[in-house]
Protein backbone atom coordinates (compact mmCIF):
# COMPACT_ATOMS: atom_id res chain seq x y z
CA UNK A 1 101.15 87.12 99.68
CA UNK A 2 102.91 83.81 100.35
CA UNK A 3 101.42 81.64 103.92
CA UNK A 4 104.24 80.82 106.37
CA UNK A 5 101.78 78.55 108.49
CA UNK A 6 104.42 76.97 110.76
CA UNK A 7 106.01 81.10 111.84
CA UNK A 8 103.09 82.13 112.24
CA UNK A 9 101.29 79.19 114.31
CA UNK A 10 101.86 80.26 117.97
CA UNK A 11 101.06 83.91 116.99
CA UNK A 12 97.86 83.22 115.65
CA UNK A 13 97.17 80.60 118.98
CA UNK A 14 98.04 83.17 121.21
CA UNK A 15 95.99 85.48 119.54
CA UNK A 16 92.51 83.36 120.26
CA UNK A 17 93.47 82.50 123.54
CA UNK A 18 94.36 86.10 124.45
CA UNK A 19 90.65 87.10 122.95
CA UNK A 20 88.72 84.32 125.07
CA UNK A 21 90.85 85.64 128.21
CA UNK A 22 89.54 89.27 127.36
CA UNK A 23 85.73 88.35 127.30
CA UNK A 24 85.51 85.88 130.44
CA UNK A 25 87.87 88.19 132.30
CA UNK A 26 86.31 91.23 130.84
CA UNK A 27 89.08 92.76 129.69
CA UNK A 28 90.69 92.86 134.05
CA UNK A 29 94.45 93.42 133.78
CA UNK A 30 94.90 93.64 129.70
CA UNK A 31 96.41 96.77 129.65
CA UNK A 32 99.32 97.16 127.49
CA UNK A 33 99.50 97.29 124.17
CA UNK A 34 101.51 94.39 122.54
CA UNK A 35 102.42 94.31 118.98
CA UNK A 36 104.26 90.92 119.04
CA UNK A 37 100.33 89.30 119.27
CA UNK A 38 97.77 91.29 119.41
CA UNK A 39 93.97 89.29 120.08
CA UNK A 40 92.04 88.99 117.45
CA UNK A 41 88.74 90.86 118.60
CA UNK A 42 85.49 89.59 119.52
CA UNK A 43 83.06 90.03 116.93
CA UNK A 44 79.58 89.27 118.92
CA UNK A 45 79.34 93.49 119.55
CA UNK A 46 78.93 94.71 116.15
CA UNK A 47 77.60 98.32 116.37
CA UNK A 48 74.24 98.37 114.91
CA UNK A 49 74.28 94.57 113.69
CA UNK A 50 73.60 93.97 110.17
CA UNK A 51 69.79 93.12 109.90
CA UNK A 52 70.41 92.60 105.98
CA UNK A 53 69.95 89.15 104.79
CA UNK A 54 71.02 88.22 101.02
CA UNK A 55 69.54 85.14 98.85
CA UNK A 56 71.81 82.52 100.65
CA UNK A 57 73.15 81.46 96.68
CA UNK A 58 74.26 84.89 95.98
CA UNK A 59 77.89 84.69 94.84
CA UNK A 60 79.85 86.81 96.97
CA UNK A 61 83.25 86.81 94.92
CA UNK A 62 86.04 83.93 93.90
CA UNK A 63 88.48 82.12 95.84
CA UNK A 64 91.62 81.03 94.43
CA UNK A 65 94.18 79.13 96.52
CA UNK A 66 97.30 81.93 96.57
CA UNK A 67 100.14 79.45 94.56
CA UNK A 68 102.69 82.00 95.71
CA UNK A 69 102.64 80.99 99.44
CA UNK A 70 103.27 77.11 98.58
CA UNK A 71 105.98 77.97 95.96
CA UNK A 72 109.00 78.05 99.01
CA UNK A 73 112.08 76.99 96.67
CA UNK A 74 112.36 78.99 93.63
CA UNK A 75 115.59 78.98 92.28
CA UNK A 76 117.21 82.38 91.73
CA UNK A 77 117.10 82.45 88.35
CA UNK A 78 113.61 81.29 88.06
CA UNK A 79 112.30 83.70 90.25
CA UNK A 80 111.46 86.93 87.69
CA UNK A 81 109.53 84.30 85.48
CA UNK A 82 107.69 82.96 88.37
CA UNK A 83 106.59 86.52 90.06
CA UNK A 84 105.73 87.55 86.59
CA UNK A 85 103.78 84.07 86.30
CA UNK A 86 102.26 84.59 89.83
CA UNK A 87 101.17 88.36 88.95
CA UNK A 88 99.29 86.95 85.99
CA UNK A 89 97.30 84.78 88.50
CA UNK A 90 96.36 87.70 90.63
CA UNK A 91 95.37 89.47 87.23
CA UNK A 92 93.22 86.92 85.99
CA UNK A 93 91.45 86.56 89.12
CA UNK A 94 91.10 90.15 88.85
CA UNK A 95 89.21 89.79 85.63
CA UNK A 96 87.45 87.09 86.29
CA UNK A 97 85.77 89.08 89.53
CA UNK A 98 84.98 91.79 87.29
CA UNK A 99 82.96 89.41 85.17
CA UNK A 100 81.39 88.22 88.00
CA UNK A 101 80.37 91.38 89.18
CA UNK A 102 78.78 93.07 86.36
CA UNK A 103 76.89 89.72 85.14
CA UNK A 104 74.72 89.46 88.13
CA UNK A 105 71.27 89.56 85.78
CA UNK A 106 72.60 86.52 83.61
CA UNK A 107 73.38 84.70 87.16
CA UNK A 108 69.97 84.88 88.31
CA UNK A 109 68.84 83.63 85.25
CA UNK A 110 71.07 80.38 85.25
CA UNK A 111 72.13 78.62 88.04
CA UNK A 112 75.21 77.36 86.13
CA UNK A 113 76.56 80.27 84.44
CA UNK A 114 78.95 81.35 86.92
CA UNK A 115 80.45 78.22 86.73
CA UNK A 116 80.50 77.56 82.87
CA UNK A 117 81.10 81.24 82.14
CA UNK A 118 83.91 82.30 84.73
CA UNK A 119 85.07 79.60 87.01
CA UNK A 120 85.71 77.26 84.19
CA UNK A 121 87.25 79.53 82.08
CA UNK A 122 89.30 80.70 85.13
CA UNK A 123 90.81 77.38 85.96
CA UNK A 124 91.82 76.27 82.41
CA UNK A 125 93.84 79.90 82.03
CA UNK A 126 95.69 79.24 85.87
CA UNK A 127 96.18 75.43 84.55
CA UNK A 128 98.56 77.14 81.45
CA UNK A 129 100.02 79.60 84.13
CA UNK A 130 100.98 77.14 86.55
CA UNK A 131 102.53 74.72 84.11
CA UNK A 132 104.60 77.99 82.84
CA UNK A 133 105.86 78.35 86.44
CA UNK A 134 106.79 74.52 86.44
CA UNK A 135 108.71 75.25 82.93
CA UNK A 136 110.36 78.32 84.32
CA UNK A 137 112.20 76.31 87.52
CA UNK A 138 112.63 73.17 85.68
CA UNK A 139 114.51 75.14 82.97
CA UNK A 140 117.06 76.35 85.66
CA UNK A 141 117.01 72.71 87.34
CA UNK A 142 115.13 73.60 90.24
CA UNK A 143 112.26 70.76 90.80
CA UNK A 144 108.41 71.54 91.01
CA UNK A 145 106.05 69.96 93.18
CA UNK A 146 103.13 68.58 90.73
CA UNK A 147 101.01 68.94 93.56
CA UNK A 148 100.72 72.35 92.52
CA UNK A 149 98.69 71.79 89.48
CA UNK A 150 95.58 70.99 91.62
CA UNK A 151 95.85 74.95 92.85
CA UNK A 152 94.38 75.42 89.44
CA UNK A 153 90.68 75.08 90.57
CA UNK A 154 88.26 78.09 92.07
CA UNK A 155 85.67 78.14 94.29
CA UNK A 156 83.04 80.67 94.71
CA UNK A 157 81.82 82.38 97.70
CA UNK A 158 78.75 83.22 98.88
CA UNK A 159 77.78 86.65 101.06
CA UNK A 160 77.85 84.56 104.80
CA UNK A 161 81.08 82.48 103.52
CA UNK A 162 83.45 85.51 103.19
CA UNK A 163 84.51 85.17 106.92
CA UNK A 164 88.20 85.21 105.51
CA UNK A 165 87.59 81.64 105.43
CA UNK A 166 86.50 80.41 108.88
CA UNK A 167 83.31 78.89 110.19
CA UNK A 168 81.50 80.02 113.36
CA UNK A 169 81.82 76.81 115.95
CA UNK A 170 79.89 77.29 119.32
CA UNK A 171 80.25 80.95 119.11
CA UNK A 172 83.77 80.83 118.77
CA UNK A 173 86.09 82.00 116.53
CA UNK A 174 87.94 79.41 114.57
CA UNK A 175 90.70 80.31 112.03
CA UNK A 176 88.88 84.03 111.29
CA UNK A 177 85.33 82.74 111.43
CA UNK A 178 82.82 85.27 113.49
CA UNK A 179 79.90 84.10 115.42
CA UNK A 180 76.99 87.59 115.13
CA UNK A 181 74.31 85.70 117.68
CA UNK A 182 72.46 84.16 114.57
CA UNK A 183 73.07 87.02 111.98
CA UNK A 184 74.62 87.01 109.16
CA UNK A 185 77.77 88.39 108.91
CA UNK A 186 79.96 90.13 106.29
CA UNK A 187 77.08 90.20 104.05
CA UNK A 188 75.01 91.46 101.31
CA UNK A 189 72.61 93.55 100.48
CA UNK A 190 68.93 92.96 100.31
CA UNK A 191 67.83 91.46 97.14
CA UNK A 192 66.28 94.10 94.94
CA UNK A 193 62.05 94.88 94.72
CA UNK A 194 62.82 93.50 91.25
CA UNK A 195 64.00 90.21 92.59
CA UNK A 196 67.65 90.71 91.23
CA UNK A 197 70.34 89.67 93.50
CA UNK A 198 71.82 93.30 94.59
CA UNK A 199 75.80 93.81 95.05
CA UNK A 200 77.59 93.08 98.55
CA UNK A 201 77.67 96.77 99.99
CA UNK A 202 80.71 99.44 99.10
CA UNK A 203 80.36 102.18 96.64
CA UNK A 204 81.95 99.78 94.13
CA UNK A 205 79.93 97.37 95.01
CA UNK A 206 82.98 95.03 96.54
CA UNK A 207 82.55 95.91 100.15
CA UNK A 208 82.57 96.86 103.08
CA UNK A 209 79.42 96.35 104.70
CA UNK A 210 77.95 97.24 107.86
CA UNK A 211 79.17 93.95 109.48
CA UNK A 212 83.11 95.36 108.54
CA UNK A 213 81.93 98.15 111.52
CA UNK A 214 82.31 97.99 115.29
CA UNK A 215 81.79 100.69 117.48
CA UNK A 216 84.80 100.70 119.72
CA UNK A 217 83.26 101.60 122.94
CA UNK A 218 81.15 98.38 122.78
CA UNK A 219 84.23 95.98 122.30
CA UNK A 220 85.61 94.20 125.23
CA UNK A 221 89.67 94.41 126.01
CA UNK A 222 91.47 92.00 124.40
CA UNK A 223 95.36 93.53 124.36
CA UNK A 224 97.25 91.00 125.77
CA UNK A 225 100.79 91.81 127.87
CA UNK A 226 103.58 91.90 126.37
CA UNK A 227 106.41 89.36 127.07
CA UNK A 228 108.44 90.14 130.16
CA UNK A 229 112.20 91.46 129.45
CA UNK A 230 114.83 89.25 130.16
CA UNK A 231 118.57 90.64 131.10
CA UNK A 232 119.70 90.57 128.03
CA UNK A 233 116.76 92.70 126.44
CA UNK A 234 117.36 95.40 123.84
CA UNK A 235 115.46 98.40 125.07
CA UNK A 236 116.24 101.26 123.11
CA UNK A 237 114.47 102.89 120.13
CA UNK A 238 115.18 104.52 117.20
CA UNK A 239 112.53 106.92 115.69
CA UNK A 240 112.54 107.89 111.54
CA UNK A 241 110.76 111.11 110.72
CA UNK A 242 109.59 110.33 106.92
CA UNK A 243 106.50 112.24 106.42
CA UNK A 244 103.03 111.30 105.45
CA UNK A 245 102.58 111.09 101.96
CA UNK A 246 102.15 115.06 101.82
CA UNK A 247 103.45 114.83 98.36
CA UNK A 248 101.14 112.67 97.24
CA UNK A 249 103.92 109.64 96.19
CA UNK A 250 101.76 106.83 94.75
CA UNK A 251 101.61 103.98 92.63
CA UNK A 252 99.87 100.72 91.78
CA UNK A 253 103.11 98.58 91.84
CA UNK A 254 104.51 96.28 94.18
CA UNK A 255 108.48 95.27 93.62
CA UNK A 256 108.94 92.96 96.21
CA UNK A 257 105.81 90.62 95.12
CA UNK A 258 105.65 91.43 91.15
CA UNK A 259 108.75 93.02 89.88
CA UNK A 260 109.04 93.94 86.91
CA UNK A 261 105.08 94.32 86.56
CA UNK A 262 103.32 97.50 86.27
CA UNK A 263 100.41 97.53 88.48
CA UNK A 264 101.00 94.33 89.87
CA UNK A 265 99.21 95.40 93.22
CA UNK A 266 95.91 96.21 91.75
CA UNK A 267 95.66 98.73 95.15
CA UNK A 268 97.30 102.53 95.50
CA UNK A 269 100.24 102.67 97.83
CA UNK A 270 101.38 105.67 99.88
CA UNK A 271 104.90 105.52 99.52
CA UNK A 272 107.14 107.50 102.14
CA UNK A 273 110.92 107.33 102.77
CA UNK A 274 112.85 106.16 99.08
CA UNK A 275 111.03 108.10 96.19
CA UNK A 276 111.97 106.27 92.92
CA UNK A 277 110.28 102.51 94.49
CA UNK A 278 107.90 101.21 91.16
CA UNK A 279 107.56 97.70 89.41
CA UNK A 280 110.99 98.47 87.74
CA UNK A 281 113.27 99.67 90.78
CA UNK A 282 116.18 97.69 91.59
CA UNK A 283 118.99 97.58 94.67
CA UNK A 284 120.78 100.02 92.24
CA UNK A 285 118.27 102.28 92.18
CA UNK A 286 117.33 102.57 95.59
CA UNK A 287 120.38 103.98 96.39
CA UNK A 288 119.81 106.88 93.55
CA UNK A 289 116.30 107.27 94.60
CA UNK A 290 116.28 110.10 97.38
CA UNK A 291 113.98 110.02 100.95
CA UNK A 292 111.80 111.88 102.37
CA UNK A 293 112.95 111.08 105.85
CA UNK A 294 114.51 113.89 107.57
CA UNK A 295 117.42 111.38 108.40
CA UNK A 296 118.70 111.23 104.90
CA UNK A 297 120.89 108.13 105.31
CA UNK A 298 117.31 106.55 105.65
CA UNK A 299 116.63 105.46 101.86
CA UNK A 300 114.28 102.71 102.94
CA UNK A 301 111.29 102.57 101.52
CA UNK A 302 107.75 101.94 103.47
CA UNK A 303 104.24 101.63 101.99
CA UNK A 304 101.32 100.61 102.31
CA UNK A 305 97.61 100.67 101.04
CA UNK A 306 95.76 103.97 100.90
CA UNK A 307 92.51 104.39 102.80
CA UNK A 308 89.40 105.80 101.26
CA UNK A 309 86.27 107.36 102.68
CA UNK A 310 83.84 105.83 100.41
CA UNK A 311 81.24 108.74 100.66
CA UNK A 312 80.22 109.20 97.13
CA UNK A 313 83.03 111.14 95.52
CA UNK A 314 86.21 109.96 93.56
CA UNK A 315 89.41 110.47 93.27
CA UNK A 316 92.39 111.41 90.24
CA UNK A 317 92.33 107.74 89.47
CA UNK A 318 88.71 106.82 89.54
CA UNK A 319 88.77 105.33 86.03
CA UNK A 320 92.83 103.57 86.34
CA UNK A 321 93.65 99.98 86.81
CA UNK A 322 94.65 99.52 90.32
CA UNK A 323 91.54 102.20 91.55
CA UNK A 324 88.33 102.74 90.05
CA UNK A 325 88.27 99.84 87.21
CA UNK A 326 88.73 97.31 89.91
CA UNK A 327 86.59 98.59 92.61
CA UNK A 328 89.17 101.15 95.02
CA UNK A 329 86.99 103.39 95.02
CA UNK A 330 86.66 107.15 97.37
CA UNK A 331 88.71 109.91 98.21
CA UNK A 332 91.82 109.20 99.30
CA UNK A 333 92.82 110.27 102.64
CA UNK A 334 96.67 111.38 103.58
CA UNK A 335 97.42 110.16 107.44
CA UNK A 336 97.24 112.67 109.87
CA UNK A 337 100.22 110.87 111.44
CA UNK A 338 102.70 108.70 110.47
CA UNK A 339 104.97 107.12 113.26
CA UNK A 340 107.95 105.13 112.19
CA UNK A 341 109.84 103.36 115.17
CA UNK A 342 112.51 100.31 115.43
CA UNK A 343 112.45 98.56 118.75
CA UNK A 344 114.08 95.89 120.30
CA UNK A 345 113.25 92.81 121.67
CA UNK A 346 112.13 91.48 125.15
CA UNK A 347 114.60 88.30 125.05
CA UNK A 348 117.93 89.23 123.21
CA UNK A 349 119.94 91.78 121.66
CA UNK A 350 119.45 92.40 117.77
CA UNK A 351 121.82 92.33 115.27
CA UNK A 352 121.72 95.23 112.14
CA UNK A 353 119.56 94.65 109.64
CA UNK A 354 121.10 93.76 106.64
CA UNK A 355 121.02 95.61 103.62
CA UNK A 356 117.41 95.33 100.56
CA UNK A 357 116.09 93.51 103.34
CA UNK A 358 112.33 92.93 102.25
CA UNK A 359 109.57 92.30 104.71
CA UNK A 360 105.56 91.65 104.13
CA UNK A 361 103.78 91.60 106.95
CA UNK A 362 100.16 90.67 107.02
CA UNK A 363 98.23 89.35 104.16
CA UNK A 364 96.50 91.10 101.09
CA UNK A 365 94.48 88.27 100.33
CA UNK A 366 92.87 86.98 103.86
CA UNK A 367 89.51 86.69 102.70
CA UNK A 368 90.39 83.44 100.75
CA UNK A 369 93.63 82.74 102.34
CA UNK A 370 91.83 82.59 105.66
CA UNK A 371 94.10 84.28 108.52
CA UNK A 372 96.98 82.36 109.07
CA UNK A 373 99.38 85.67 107.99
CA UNK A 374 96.98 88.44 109.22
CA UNK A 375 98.46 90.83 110.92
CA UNK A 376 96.48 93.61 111.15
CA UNK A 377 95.87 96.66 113.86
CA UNK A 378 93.28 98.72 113.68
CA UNK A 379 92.02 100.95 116.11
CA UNK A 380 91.10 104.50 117.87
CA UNK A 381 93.36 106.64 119.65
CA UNK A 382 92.41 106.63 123.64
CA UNK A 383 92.20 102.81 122.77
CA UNK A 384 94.67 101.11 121.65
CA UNK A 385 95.95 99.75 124.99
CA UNK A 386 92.92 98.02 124.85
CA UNK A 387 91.40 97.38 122.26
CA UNK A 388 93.33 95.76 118.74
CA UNK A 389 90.85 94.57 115.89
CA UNK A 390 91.88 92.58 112.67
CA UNK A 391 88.61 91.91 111.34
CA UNK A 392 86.74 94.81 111.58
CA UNK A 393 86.77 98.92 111.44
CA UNK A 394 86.33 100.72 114.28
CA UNK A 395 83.37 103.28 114.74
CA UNK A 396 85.41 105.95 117.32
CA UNK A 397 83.77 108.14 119.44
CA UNK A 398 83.55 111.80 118.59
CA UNK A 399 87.19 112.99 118.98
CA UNK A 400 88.92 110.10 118.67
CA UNK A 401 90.82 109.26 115.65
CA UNK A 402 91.47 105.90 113.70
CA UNK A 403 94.27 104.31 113.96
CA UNK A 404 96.40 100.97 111.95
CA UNK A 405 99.38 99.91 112.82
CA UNK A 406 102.13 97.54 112.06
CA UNK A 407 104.29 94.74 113.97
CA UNK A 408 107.12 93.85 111.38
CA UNK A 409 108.34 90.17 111.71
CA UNK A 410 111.40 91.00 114.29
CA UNK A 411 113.82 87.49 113.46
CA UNK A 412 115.53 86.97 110.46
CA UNK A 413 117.12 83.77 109.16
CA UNK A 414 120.60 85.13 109.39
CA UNK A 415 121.06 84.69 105.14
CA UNK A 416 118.74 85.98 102.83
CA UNK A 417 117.15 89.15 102.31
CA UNK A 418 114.04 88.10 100.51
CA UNK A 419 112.49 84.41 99.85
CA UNK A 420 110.67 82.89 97.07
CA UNK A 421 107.44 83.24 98.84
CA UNK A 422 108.50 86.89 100.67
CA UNK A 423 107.71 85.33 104.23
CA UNK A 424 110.27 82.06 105.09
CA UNK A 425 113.33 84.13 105.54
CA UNK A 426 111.70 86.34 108.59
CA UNK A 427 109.28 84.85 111.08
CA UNK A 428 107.58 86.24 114.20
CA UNK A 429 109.18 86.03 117.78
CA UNK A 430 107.67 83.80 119.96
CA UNK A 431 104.67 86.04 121.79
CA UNK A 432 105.12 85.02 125.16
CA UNK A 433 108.93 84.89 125.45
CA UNK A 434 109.85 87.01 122.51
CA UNK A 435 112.70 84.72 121.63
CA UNK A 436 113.51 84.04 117.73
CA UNK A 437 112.47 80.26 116.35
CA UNK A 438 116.00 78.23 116.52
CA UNK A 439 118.49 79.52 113.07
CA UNK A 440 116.83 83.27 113.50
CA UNK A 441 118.49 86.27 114.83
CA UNK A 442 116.47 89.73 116.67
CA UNK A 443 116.66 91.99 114.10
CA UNK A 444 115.29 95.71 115.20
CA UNK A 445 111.59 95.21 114.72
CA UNK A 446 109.92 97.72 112.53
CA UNK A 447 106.33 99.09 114.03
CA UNK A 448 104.38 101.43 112.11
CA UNK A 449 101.57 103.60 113.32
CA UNK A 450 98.99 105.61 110.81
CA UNK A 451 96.50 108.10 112.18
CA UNK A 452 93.60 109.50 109.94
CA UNK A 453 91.24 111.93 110.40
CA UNK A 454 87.62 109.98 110.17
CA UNK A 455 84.49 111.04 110.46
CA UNK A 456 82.54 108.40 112.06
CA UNK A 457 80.98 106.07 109.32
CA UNK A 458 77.38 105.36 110.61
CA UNK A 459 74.90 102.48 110.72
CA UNK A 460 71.10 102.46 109.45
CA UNK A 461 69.11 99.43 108.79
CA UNK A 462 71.76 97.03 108.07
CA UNK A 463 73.75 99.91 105.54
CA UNK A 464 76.26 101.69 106.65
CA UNK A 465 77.16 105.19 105.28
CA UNK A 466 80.15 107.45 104.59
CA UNK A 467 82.20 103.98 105.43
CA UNK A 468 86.08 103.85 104.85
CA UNK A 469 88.56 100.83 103.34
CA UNK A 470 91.56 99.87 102.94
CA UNK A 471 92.32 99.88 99.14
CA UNK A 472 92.51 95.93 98.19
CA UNK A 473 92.48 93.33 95.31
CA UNK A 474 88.56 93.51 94.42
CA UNK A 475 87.62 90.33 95.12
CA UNK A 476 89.00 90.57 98.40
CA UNK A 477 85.58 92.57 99.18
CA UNK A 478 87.74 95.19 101.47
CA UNK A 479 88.07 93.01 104.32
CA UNK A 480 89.74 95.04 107.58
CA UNK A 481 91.72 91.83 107.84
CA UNK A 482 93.49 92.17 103.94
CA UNK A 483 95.41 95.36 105.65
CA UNK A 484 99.08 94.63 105.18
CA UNK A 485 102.56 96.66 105.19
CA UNK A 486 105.69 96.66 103.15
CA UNK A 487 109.02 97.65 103.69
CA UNK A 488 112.36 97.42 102.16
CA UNK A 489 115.50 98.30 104.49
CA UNK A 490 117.80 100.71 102.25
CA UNK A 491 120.46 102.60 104.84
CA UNK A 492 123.69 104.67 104.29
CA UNK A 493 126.92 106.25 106.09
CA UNK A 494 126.52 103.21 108.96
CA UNK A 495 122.61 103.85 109.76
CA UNK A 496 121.87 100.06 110.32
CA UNK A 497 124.60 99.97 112.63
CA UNK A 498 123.72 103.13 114.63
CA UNK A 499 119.86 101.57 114.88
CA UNK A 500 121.29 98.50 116.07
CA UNK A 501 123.68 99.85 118.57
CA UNK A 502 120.83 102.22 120.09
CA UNK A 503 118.65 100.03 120.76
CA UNK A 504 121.15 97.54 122.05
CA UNK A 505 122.22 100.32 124.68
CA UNK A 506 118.80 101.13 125.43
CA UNK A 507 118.46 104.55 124.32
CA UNK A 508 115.36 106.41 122.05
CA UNK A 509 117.12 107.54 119.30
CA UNK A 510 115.73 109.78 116.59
């Protein structure tokens, strides 16, 4: 997933200054929900705080810079070569994680193997793949930045640097980075009585950990108000019934980010709405590919990554790429719920949305990208109009169900339905006015909401048990924060128009 820094700035400001509101006002007046910027939560409550403490040189995982979010003018006809290019990144990183994970023995008996053995190695393969990107847009005339090259070299990470990149300052949270009142967060596990290095929690041993839990109740509010309607506001909604993944519609794919490459996600999607969306779909296909919305000139497709309840048993694809080979482990659950709403916004009306319109929101890959793009929601029903977390799982109360949801980017440039990096030709309204950045229209903003049925992962002496993930590249560790949506806008017999116009004249449609 590509960084739009400069879209995503205010958002991501608003976000920390909502959360510092919410703890020194204690939450007073932060009642409604508001999906244009949601705070980031406070992470000084964790429920049952991770006593745990790993050998402070235990390599946690790899971090790559993502060359797909600085890659923002890709000629047309480059732009196969270059996903293909860009999916063979993500697949050696993939590899080179697996090394790292089942060579723990031969790390703890030389200090400089991970670094001769797999970073090395790493970097010389993404030096051949980048230069093949640079061949690939020079050959159609397009112009590369060399800059690039240096994107080449991996770090590692150790257990207490996987904060998705941030560093505690003063107990406060800058760019992602927690502050746990002196413990260490996101974690490992105790080294073993035999002196070996053990793995960093999960039943994969790729996360999560106790520290990726927070018992709801002990969270303060930090939902900040939404942005107050002008006269011109588009109230309406429009509602698409398209099922929950009953039938079990998944794959390993992504089209919008690797076409063209089978299991190019290395994560299951649930897939609901179009039917026939793999690596090898196309705008032609779409249209042949059938929906299992009830509104049947709704061919759009939406998906997302599964959640698993990582309590000891498997599922059909625990030895596939894309699930058990690179640590996705658990049985899959099916949502309980699966709300699909277009609304308008605060400041303007929205024009339709124009046809294989492709939107990613949130980022698959926070845990080295740090959380610039973030964008997710996760919480408990009888709480989410105050309480929103991105970088941790809630612990509900008995009753109470989880719940992630989704804030689509709601402005679109006005001229392209997809960009070279999936994120420059949509950005974010502004969160306290809701207006579009100047050259960006309202488009009707796509919000998602997922309910599962959870029984409440517990907490005992730093471990926690029966936890549950989001599925996830592996060396992403299962971060809360890596949750992330796509959606592809595929409509039929006027539909874009008749979302458009209802929400324009204020009305719920379904």
């Amino acid at each position: 997933m590509g960084r739009n820094t400069r879209k995503r700035r205010t958002p991501l400001a608003a976000k920390a200054i909502a959360a510092s509101a919410a703890l020194a006002l204690g939450g007073g007046g932060l009642i409604w929900a508001n999906f244009y910027a949601s705070a980031h939560e406070s992470n000084n409550q964790s429920w049952g705080g991770n006593s745990t403490k790993a050998a402070t040189a235990q390599v946690a995982t790899i971090s790559c810079p993502d060359v797909g979010q600085k890659l923002t003018n890709v000629p047309n006809r480059a732009r196969q070569g270059v996903a293909t290019e860009l999916a063979n990144l993500d697949k050696q990183i993939t590899e080179a994680y697996s090394r790292l994970a089942s060579t723990r023995d031969a790390q703890t008996r030389d200090a400089s193997f991970v670094q001769n053995a797999i970073v090395g190695p790493l970097k010389e393969k993404r030096a051949a793949t980048i230069d093949r990107i640079r061949i690939d847009i020079q050959r159609v005339g397009g112009s590369f930045d060399n800059a690039l090259k240096q994107l080449a070299s991996c770090t590692t990470q150790t257990v207490n640097q996987t904060n998705a990149g941030g560093q505690q300052q003063g107990g406060q949270q800058q760019n992602g980075g927690q502050q746990q009142g002196g413990q260490q967060q996101n974690g490992g596990q105790q080294q073993g009585q035999n002196g070996q290095q053990g793995n960093i929690g999960g039943q994969a041993g790729n996360g999560p950990v106790a520290a990726d839990f927070v018992d709801i109740t002990k969270v303060a509010p930090n939902v900040q108000g939404k942005p107050r309607k002008t006269g011109n506001a588009s109230t309406g909604t429009f509602t698409t019934r398209c099922g929950v993944n009953a039938n079990k519609n998944f794959n390993t794919d992504n089209v919008i980010v690797a076409p063209g490459v089978t299991n190019g996600a290395h994560h299951l999607h649930d897939y609901v709405g179009n039917q026939k969306i793999n690596a090898f779909s196309s705008n032609n296909t779409f249209l042949q590919g059938g929906t299992s919305c009830q509104n049947g000139s709704d061919l759009s497709s939406y998906y997302w990554p599964v959640v698993r309840i990582q309590d000891g048993t498997q599922d059909f694809d625990q030895n596939k790429d894309g699930g058990g080979k690179e640590g996705n482990v658990g049985r899959i659950l099916t949502p309980a719920q699966a709300e699909i709403k277009y609304v308008g916004s605060p400041a303007s009306k929205v024009v339709p949305m124009p046809q294989f319109l492709r939107i990613i929101t949130g980022d698959a890959k926070t845990t080295t990208n740090g959380l610039a793009n973030a964008n997710a929601h996760w919480s408990c029903t009888g709480f989410e109009n105050k309480v929103q977390l991105t970088q941790q799982y809630p612990i509900c109360p008995q009753g109470s169900k989880v719940v992630r949801s989704f804030a689509f980017q709601s402005c679109w440039d006005g001229q392209n339905i997809d960009s070279a990096n999936h994120r420059t030709h949509v950005a974010f309204a502004d969160p306290a006015s809701g207006v579009c950045p100047n050259g960006f229209k309202a488009i009707p903003q796509l919000t998602m909401r997922l309910v599962y049925n959870i029984n409440p992962p517990t907490v005992q002496n730093g471990q926690v048990k029966n936890a549950y993930a989001v599925d996830g590249f592996p060396e992403q560790l299962h971060k809360a924060a890596t949750d992330h949506d796509d959606f592809i806008s595929v409509t039929k017999n006027g539909l874009a128009n008749k979302i458009a116009n209802c929400i324009n004249r204020g009305q719920n449609c379904a």
